[in-house]
PDB file of N, CA and C in Angstrom:
ATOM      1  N   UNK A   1      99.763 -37.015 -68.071  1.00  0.00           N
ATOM      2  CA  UNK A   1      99.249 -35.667 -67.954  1.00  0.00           C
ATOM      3  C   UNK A   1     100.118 -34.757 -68.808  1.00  0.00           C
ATOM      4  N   UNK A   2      99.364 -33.850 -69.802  1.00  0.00           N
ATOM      5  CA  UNK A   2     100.017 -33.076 -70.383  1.00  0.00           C
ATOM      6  C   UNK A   2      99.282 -31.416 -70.142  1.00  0.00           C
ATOM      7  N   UNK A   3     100.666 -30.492 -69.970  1.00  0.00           N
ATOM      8  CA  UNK A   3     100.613 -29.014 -69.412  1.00  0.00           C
ATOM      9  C   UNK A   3     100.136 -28.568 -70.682  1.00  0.00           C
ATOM     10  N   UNK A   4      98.885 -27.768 -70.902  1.00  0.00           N
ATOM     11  CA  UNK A   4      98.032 -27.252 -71.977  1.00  0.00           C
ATOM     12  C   UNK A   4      97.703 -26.328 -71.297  1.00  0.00           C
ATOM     13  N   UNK A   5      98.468 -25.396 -70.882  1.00  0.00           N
ATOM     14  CA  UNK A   5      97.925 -23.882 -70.349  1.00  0.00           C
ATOM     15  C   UNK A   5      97.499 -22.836 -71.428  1.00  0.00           C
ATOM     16  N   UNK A   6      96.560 -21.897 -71.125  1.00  0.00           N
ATOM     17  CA  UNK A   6      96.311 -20.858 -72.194  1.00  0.00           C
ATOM     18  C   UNK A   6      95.104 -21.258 -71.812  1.00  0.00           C
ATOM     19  N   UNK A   7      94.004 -21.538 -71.729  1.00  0.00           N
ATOM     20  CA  UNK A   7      92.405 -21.627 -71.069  1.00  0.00           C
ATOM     21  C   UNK A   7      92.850 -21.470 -69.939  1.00  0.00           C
ATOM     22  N   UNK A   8      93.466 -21.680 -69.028  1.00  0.00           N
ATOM     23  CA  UNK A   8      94.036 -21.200 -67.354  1.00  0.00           C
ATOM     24  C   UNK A   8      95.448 -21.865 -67.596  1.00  0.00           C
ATOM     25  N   UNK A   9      95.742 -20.662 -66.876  1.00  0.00           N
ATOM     26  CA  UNK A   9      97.410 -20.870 -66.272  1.00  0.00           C
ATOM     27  C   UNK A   9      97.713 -22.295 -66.182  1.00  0.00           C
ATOM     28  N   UNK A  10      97.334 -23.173 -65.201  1.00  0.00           N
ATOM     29  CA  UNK A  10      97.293 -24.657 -64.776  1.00  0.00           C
ATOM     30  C   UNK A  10      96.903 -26.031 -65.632  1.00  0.00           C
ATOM     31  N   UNK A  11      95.861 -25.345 -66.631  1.00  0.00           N
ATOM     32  CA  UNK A  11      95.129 -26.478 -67.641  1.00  0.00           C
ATOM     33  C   UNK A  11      96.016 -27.535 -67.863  1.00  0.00           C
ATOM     34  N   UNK A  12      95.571 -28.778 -67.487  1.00  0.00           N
ATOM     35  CA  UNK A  12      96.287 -29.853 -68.338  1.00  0.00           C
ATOM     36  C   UNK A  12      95.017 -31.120 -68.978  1.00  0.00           C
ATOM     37  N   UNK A  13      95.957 -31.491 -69.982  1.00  0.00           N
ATOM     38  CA  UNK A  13      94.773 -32.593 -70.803  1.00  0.00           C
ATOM     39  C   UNK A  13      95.593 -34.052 -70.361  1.00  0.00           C
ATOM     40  N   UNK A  14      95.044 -34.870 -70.706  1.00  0.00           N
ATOM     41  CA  UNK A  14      95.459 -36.448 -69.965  1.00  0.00           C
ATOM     42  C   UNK A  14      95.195 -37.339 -71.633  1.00  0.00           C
ATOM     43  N   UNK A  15      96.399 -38.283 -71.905  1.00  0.00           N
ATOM     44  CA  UNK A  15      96.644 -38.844 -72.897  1.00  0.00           C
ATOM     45  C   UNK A  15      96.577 -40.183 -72.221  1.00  0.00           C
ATOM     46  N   UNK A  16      95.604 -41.323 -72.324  1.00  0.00           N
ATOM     47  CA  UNK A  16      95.847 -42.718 -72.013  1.00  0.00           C
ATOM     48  C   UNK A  16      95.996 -43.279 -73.798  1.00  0.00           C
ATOM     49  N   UNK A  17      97.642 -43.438 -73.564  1.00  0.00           N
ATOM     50  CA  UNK A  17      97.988 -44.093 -74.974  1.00  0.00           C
ATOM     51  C   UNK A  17      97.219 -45.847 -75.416  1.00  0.00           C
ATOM     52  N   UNK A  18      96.890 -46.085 -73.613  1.00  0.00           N
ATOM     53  CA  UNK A  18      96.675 -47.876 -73.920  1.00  0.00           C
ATOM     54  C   UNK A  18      95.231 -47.722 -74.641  1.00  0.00           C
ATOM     55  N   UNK A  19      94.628 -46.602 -74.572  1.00  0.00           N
ATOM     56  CA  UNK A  19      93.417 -46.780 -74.927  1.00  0.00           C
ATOM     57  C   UNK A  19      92.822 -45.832 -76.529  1.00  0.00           C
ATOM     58  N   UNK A  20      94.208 -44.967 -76.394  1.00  0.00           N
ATOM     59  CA  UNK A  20      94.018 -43.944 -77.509  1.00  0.00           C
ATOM     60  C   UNK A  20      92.965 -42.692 -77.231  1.00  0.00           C
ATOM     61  N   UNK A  21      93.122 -42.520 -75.893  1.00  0.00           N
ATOM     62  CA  UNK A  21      91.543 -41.172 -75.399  1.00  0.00           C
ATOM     63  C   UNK A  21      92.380 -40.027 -75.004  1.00  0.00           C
ATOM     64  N   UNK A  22      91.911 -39.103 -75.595  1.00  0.00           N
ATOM     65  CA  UNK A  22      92.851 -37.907 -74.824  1.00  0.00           C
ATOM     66  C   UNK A  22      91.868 -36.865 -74.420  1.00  0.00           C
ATOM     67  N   UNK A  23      91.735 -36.807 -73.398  1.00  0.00           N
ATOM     68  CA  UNK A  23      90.960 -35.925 -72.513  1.00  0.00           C
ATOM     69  C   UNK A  23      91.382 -34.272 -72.320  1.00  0.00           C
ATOM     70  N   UNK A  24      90.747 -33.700 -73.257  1.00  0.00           N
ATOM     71  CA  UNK A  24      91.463 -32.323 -73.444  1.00  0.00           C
ATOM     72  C   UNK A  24      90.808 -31.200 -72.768  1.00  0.00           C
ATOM     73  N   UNK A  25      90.030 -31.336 -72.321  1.00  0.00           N
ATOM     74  CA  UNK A  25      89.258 -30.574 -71.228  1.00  0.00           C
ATOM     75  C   UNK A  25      88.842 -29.244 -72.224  1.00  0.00           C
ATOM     76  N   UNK A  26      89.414 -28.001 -71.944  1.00  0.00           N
ATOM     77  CA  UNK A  26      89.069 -26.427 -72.124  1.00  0.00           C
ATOM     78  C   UNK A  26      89.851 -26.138 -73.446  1.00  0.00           C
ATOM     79  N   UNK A  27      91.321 -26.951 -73.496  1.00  0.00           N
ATOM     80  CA  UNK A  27      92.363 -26.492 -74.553  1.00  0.00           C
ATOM     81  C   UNK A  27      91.657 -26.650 -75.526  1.00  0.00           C
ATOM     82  N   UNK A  28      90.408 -27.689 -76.410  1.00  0.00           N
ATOM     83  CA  UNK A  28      89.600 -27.713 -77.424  1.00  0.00           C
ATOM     84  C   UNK A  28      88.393 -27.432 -77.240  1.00  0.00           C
ATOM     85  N   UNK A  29      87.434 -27.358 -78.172  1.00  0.00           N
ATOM     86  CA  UNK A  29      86.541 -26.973 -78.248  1.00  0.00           C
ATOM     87  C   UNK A  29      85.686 -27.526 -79.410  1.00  0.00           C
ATOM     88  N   UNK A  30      84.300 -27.924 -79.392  1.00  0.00           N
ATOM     89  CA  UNK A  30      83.538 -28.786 -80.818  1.00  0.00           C
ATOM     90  C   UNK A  30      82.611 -27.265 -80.428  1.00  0.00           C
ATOM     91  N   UNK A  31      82.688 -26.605 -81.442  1.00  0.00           N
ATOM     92  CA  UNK A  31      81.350 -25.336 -82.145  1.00  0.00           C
ATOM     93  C   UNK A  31      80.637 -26.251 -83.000  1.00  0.00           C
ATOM     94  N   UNK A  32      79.632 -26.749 -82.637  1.00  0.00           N
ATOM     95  CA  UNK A  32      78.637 -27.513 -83.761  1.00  0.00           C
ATOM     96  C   UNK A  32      79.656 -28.526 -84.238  1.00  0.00           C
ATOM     97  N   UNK A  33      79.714 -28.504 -85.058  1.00  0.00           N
ATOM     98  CA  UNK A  33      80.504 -29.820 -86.119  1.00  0.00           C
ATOM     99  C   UNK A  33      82.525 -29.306 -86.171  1.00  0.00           C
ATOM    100  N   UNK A  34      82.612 -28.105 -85.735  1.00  0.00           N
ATOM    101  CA  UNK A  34      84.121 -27.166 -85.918  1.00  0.00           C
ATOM    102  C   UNK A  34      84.989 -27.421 -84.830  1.00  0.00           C
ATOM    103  N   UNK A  35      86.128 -28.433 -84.612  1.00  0.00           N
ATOM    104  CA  UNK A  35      86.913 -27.929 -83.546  1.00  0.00           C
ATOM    105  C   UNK A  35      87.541 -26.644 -83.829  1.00  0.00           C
ATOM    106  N   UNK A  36      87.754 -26.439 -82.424  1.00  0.00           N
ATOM    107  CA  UNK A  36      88.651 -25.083 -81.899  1.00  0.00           C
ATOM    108  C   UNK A  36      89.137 -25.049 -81.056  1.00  0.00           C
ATOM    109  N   UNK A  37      89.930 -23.881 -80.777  1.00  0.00           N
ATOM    110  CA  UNK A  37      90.537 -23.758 -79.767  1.00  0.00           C
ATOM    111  C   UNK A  37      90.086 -23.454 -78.564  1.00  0.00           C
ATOM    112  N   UNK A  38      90.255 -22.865 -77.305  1.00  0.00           N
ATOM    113  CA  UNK A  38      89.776 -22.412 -76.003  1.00  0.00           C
ATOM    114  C   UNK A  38      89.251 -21.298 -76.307  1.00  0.00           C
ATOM    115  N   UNK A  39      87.886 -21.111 -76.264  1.00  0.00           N
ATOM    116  CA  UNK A  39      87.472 -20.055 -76.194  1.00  0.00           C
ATOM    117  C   UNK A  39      88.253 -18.448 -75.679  1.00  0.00           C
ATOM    118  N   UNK A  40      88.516 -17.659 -76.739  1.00  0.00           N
ATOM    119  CA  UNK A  40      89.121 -16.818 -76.637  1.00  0.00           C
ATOM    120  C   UNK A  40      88.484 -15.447 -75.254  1.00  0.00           C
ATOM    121  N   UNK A  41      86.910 -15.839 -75.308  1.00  0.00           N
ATOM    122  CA  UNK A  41      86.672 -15.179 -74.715  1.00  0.00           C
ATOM    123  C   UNK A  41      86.789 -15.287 -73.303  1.00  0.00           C
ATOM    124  N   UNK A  42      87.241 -16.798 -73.129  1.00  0.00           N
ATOM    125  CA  UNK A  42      87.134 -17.552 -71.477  1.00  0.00           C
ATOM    126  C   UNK A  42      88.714 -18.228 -71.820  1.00  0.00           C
ATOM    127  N   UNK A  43      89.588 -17.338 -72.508  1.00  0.00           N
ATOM    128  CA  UNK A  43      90.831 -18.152 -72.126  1.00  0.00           C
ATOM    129  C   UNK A  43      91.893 -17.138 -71.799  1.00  0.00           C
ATOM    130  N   UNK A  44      92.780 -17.409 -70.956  1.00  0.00           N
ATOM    131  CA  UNK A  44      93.436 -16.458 -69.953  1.00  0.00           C
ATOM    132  C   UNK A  44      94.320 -15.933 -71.046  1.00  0.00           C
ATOM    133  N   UNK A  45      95.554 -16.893 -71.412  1.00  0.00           N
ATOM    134  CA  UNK A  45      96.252 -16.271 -72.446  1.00  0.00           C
ATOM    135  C   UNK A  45      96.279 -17.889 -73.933  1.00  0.00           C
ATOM    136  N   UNK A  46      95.803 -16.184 -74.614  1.00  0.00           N
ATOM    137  CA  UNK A  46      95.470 -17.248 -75.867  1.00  0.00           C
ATOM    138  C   UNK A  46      96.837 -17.808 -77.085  1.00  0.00           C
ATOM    139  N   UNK A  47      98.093 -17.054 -76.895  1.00  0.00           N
ATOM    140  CA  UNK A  47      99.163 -17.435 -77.487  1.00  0.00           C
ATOM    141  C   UNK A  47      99.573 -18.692 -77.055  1.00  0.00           C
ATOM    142  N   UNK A  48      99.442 -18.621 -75.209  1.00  0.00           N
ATOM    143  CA  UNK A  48      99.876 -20.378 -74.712  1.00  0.00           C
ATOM    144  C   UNK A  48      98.743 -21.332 -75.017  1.00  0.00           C
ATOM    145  N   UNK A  49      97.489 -20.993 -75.545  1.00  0.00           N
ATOM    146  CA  UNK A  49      96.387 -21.660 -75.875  1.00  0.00           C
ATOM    147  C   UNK A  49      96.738 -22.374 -77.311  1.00  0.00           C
ATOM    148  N   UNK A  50      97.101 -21.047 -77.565  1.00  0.00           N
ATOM    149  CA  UNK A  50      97.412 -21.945 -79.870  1.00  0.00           C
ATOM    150  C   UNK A  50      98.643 -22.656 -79.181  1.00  0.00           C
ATOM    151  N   UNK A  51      99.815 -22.220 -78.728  1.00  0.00           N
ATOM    152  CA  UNK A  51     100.645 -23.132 -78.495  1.00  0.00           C
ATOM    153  C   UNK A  51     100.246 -24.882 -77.873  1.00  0.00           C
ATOM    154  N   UNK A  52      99.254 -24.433 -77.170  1.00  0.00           N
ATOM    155  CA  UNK A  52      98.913 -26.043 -75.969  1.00  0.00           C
ATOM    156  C   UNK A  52      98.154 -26.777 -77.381  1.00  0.00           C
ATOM    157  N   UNK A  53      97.504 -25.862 -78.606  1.00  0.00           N
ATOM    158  CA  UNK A  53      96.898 -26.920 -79.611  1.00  0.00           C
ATOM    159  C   UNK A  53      97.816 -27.418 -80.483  1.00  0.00           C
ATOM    160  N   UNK A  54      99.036 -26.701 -80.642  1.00  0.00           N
ATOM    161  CA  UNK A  54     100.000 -27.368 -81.462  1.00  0.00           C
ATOM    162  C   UNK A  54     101.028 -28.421 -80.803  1.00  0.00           C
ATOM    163  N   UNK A  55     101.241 -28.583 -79.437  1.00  0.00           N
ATOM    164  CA  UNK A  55     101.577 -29.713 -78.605  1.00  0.00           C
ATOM    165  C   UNK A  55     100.657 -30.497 -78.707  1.00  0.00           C
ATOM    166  N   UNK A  56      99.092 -30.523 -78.925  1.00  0.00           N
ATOM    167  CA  UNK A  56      98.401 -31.493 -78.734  1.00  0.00           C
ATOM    168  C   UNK A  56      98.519 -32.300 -80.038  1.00  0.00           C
ATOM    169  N   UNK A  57      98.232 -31.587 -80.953  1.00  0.00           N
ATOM    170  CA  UNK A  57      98.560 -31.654 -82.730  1.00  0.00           C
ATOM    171  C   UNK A  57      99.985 -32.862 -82.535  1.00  0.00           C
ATOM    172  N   UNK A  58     100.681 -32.642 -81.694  1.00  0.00           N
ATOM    173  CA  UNK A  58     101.865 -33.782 -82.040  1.00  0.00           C
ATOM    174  C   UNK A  58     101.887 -35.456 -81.509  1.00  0.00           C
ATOM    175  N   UNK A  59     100.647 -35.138 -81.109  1.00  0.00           N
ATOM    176  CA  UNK A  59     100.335 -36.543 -80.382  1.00  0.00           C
ATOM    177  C   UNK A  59      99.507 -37.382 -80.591  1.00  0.00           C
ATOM    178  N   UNK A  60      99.084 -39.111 -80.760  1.00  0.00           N
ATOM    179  CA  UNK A  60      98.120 -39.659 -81.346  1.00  0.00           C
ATOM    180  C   UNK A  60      97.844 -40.011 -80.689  1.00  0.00           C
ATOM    181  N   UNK A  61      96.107 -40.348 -80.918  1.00  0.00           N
ATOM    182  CA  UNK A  61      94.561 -40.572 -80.160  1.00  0.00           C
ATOM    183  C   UNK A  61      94.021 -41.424 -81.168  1.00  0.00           C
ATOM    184  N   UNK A  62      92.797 -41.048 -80.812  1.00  0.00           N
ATOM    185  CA  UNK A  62      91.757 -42.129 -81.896  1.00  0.00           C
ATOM    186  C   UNK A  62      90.175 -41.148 -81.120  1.00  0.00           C
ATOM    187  N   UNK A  63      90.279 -41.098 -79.851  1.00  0.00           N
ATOM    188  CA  UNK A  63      88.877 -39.976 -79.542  1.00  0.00           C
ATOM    189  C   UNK A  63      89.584 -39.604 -78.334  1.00  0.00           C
ATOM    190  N   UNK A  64      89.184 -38.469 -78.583  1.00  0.00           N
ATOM    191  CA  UNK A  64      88.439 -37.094 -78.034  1.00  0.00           C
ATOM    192  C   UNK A  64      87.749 -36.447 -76.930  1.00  0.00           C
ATOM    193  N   UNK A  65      87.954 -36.246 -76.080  1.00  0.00           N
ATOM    194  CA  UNK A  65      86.930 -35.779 -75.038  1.00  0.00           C
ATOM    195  C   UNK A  65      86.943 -33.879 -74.478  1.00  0.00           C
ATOM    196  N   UNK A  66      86.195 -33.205 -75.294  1.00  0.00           N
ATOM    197  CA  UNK A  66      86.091 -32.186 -75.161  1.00  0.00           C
ATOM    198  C   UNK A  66      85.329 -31.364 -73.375  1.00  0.00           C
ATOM    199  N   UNK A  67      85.628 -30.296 -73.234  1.00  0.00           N
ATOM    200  CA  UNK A  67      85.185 -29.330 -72.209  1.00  0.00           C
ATOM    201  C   UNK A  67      83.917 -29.505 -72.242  1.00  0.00           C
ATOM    202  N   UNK A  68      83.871 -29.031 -73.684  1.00  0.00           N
ATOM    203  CA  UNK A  68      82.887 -28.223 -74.668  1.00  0.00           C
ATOM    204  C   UNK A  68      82.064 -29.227 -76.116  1.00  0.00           C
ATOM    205  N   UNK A  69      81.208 -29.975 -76.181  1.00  0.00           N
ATOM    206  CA  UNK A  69      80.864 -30.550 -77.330  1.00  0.00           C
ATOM    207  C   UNK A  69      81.138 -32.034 -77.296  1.00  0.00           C
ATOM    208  N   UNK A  70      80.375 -32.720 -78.160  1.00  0.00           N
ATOM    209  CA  UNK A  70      80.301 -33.709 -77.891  1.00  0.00           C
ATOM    210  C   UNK A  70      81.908 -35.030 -78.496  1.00  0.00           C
ATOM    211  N   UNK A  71      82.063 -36.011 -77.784  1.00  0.00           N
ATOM    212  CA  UNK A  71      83.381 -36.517 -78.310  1.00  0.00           C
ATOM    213  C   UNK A  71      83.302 -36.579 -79.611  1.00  0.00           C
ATOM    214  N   UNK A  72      84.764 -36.783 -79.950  1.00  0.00           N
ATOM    215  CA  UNK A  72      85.347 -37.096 -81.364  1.00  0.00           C
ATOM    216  C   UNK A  72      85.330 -38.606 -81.376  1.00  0.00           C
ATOM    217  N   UNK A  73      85.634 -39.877 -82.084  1.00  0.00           N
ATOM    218  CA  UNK A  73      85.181 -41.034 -81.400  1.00  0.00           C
ATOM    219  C   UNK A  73      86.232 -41.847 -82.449  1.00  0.00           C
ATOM    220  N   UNK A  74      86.638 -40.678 -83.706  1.00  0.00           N
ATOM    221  CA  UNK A  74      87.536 -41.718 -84.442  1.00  0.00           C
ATOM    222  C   UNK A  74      88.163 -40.542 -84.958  1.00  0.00           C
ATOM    223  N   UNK A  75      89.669 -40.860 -85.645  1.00  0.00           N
ATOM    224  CA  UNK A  75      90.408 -39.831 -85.912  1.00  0.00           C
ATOM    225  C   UNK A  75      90.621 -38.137 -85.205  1.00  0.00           C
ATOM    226  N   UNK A  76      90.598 -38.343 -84.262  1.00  0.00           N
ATOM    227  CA  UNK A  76      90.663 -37.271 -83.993  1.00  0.00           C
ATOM    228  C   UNK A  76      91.947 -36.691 -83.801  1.00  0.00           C
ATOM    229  N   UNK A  77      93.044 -36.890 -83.739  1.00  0.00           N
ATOM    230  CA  UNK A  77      94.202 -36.426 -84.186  1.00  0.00           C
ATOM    231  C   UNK A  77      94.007 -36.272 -84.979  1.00  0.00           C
ATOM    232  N   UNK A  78      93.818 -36.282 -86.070  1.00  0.00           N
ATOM    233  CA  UNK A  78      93.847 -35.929 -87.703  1.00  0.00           C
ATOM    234  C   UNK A  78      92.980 -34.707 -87.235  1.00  0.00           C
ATOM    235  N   UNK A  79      92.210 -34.297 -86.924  1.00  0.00           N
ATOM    236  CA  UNK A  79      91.629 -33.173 -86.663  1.00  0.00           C
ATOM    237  C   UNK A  79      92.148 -31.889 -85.715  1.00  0.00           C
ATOM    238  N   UNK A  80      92.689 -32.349 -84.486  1.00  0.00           N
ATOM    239  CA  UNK A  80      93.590 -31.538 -84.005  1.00  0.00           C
ATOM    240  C   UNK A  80      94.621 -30.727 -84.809  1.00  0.00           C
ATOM    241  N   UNK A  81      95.730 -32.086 -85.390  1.00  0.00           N
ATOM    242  CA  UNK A  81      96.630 -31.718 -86.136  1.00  0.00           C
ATOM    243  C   UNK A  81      96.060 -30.728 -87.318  1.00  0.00           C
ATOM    244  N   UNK A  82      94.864 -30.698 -88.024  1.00  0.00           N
ATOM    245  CA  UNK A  82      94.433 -29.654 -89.079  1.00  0.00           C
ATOM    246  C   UNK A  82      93.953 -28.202 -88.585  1.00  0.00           C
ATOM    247  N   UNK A  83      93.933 -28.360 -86.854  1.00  0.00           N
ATOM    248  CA  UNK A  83      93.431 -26.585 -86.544  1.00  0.00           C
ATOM    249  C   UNK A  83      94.631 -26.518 -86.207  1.00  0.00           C
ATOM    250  N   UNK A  84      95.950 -27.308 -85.430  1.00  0.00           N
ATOM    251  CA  UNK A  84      96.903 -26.870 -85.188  1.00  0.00           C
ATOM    252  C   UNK A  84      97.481 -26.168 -86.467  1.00  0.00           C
ATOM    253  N   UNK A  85      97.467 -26.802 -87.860  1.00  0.00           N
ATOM    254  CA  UNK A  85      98.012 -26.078 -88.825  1.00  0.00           C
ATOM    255  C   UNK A  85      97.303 -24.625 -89.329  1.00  0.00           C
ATOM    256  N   UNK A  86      96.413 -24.608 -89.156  1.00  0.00           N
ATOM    257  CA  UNK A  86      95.298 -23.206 -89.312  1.00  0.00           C
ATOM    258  C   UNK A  86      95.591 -22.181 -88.384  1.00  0.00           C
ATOM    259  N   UNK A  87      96.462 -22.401 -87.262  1.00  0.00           N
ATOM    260  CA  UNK A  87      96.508 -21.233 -86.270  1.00  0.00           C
ATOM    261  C   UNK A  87      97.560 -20.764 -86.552  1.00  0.00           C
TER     262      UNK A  87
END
């Protein structure tokens, strides 16, 4: 279990390394084809939000499981890590 607050105070996302899935709940977001971050408009505080995407950004997966949109299923660290650098 990893602490990804900034969509709520409490948010956490869940990393099973044996399998490479990281279950990120609210902290990401798929807009059509675009990850993002927690909706700014439904996220409590959005500084610990970019922060919870650049902790996520440091960690490897392979897919994805969004709040919001459909999974990522391959590389998806590589994708995290590129909005973490954009924020």
């Amino acid at each position: 279990m990893i602490a990804t607050p900034g969509h709520t105070a409490g948010h956490i996302s869940i990393l099973d390394t044996d399998t490479g899935l990281l279950v990120a709940g609210d902290a990401l977001t798929l807009d059509g084809t675009e990850l993002t971050g927690s909706n700014p408009q439904f996220t409590a505080d959005v500084d610990q939000a970019e922060a919870s995407v650049r902790k996520l950004a440091d960690l490897r997966f392979d897919t994805l499981l969004l709040g919001h949109g459909d999974p990522i299923e391959s590389g998806a660290d590589q994708q995290v890590a590129a909005l973490a650098a954009s924020l």
